[in-house]
Protein backbone atom coordinates (compact mmCIF):
# COMPACT_ATOMS: atom_id res chain seq x y z
CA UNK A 1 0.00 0.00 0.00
CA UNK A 2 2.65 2.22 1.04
CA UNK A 3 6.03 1.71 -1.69
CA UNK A 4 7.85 4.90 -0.35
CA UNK A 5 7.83 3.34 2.97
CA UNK A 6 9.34 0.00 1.98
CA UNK A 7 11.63 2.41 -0.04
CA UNK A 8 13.13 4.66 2.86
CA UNK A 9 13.16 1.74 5.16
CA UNK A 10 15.68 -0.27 3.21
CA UNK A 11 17.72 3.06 2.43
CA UNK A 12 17.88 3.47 6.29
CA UNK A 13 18.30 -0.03 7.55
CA UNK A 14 21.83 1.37 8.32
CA UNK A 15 21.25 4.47 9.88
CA UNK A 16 20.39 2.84 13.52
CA UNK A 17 20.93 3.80 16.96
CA UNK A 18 20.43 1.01 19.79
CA UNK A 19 18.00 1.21 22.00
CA UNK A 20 15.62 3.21 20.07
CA UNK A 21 13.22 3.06 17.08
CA UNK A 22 14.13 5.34 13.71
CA UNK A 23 11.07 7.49 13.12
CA UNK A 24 10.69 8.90 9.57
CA UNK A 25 9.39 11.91 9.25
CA UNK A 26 9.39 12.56 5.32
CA UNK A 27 9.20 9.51 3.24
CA UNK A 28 10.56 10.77 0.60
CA UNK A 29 13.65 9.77 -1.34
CA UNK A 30 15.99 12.57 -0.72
CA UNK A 31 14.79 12.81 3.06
CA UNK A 32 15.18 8.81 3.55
CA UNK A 33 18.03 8.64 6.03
CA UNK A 34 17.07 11.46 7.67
CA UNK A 35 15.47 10.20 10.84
CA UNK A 36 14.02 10.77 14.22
CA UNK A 37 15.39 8.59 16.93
CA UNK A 38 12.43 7.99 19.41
CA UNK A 39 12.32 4.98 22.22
CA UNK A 40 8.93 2.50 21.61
CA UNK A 41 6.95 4.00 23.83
CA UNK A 42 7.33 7.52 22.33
CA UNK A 43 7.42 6.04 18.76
CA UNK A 44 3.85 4.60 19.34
CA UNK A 45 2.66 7.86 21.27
CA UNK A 46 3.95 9.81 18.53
CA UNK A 47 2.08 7.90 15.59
CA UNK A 48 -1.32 8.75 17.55
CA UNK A 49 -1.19 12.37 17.06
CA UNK A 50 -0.18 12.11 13.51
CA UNK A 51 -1.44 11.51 9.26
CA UNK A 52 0.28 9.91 6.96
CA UNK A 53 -0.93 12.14 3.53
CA UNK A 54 0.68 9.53 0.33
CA UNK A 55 0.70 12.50 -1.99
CA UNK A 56 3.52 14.60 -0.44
CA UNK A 57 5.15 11.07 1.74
CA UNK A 58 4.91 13.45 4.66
CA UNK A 59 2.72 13.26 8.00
CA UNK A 60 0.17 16.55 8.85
CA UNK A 61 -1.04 16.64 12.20
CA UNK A 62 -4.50 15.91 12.99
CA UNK A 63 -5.81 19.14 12.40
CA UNK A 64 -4.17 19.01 8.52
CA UNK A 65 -1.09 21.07 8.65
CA UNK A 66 1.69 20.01 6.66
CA UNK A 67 5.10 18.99 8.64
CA UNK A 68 7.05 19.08 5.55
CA UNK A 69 10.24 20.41 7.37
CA UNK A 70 12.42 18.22 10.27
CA UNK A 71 12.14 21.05 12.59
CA UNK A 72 8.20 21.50 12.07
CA UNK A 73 7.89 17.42 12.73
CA UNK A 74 10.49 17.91 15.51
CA UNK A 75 8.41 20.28 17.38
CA UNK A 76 5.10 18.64 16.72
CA UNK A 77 6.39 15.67 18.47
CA UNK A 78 7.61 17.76 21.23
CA UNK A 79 3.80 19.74 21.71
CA UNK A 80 2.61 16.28 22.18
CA UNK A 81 5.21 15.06 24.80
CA UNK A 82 3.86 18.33 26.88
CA UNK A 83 0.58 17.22 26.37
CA UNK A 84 1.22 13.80 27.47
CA UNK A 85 3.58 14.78 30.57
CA UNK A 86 6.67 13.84 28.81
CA UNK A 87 8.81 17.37 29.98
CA UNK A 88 12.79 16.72 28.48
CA UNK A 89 13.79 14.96 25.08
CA UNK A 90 16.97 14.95 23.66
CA UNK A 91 16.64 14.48 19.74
């Protein structure tokens, strides 16, 4: 359903850090092994608040604004730690 997906995933099977989950927050091919590096927990919390849109391979947030930068999707996942109680995150 989703081929960009499959795609970044196997361009960033290298890009890893242990202990934690690589979150992508553009799908597409020139932002592929540019990831977020979020532990389970926050991976799953993060994906909650969040819509995948296929046309741009980007995520909006659930009221339909485009995170089509790293710092926008940064700091949308950071709102939603404060609004979940989550105070410090080191990206």
């Amino acid at each position: 359903k989703y081929p960009e997906k499959n795609r970044a995933r196997a361009l960033s099977q290298r890009v890893k850090k242990s202990g934690f989950h690589s979150h992508h927050w553009s799908y597409s091919v020139e932002h592929a092994k540019d990831v977020i590096y979020l532990n389970f927990k926050h991976h799953a919390l993060i994906h909650r608040f969040l819509q995948y849109d296929q046309s741009v391979f980007m995520y909006r947030t659930l009221s339909g604004d485009l995170l089509d930068t790293r710092e926008k999707h940064i700091q949308h996942v950071l709102n939603v730690f404060r609004i979940n109680g989550i105070e410090a995150y080191e990206f």
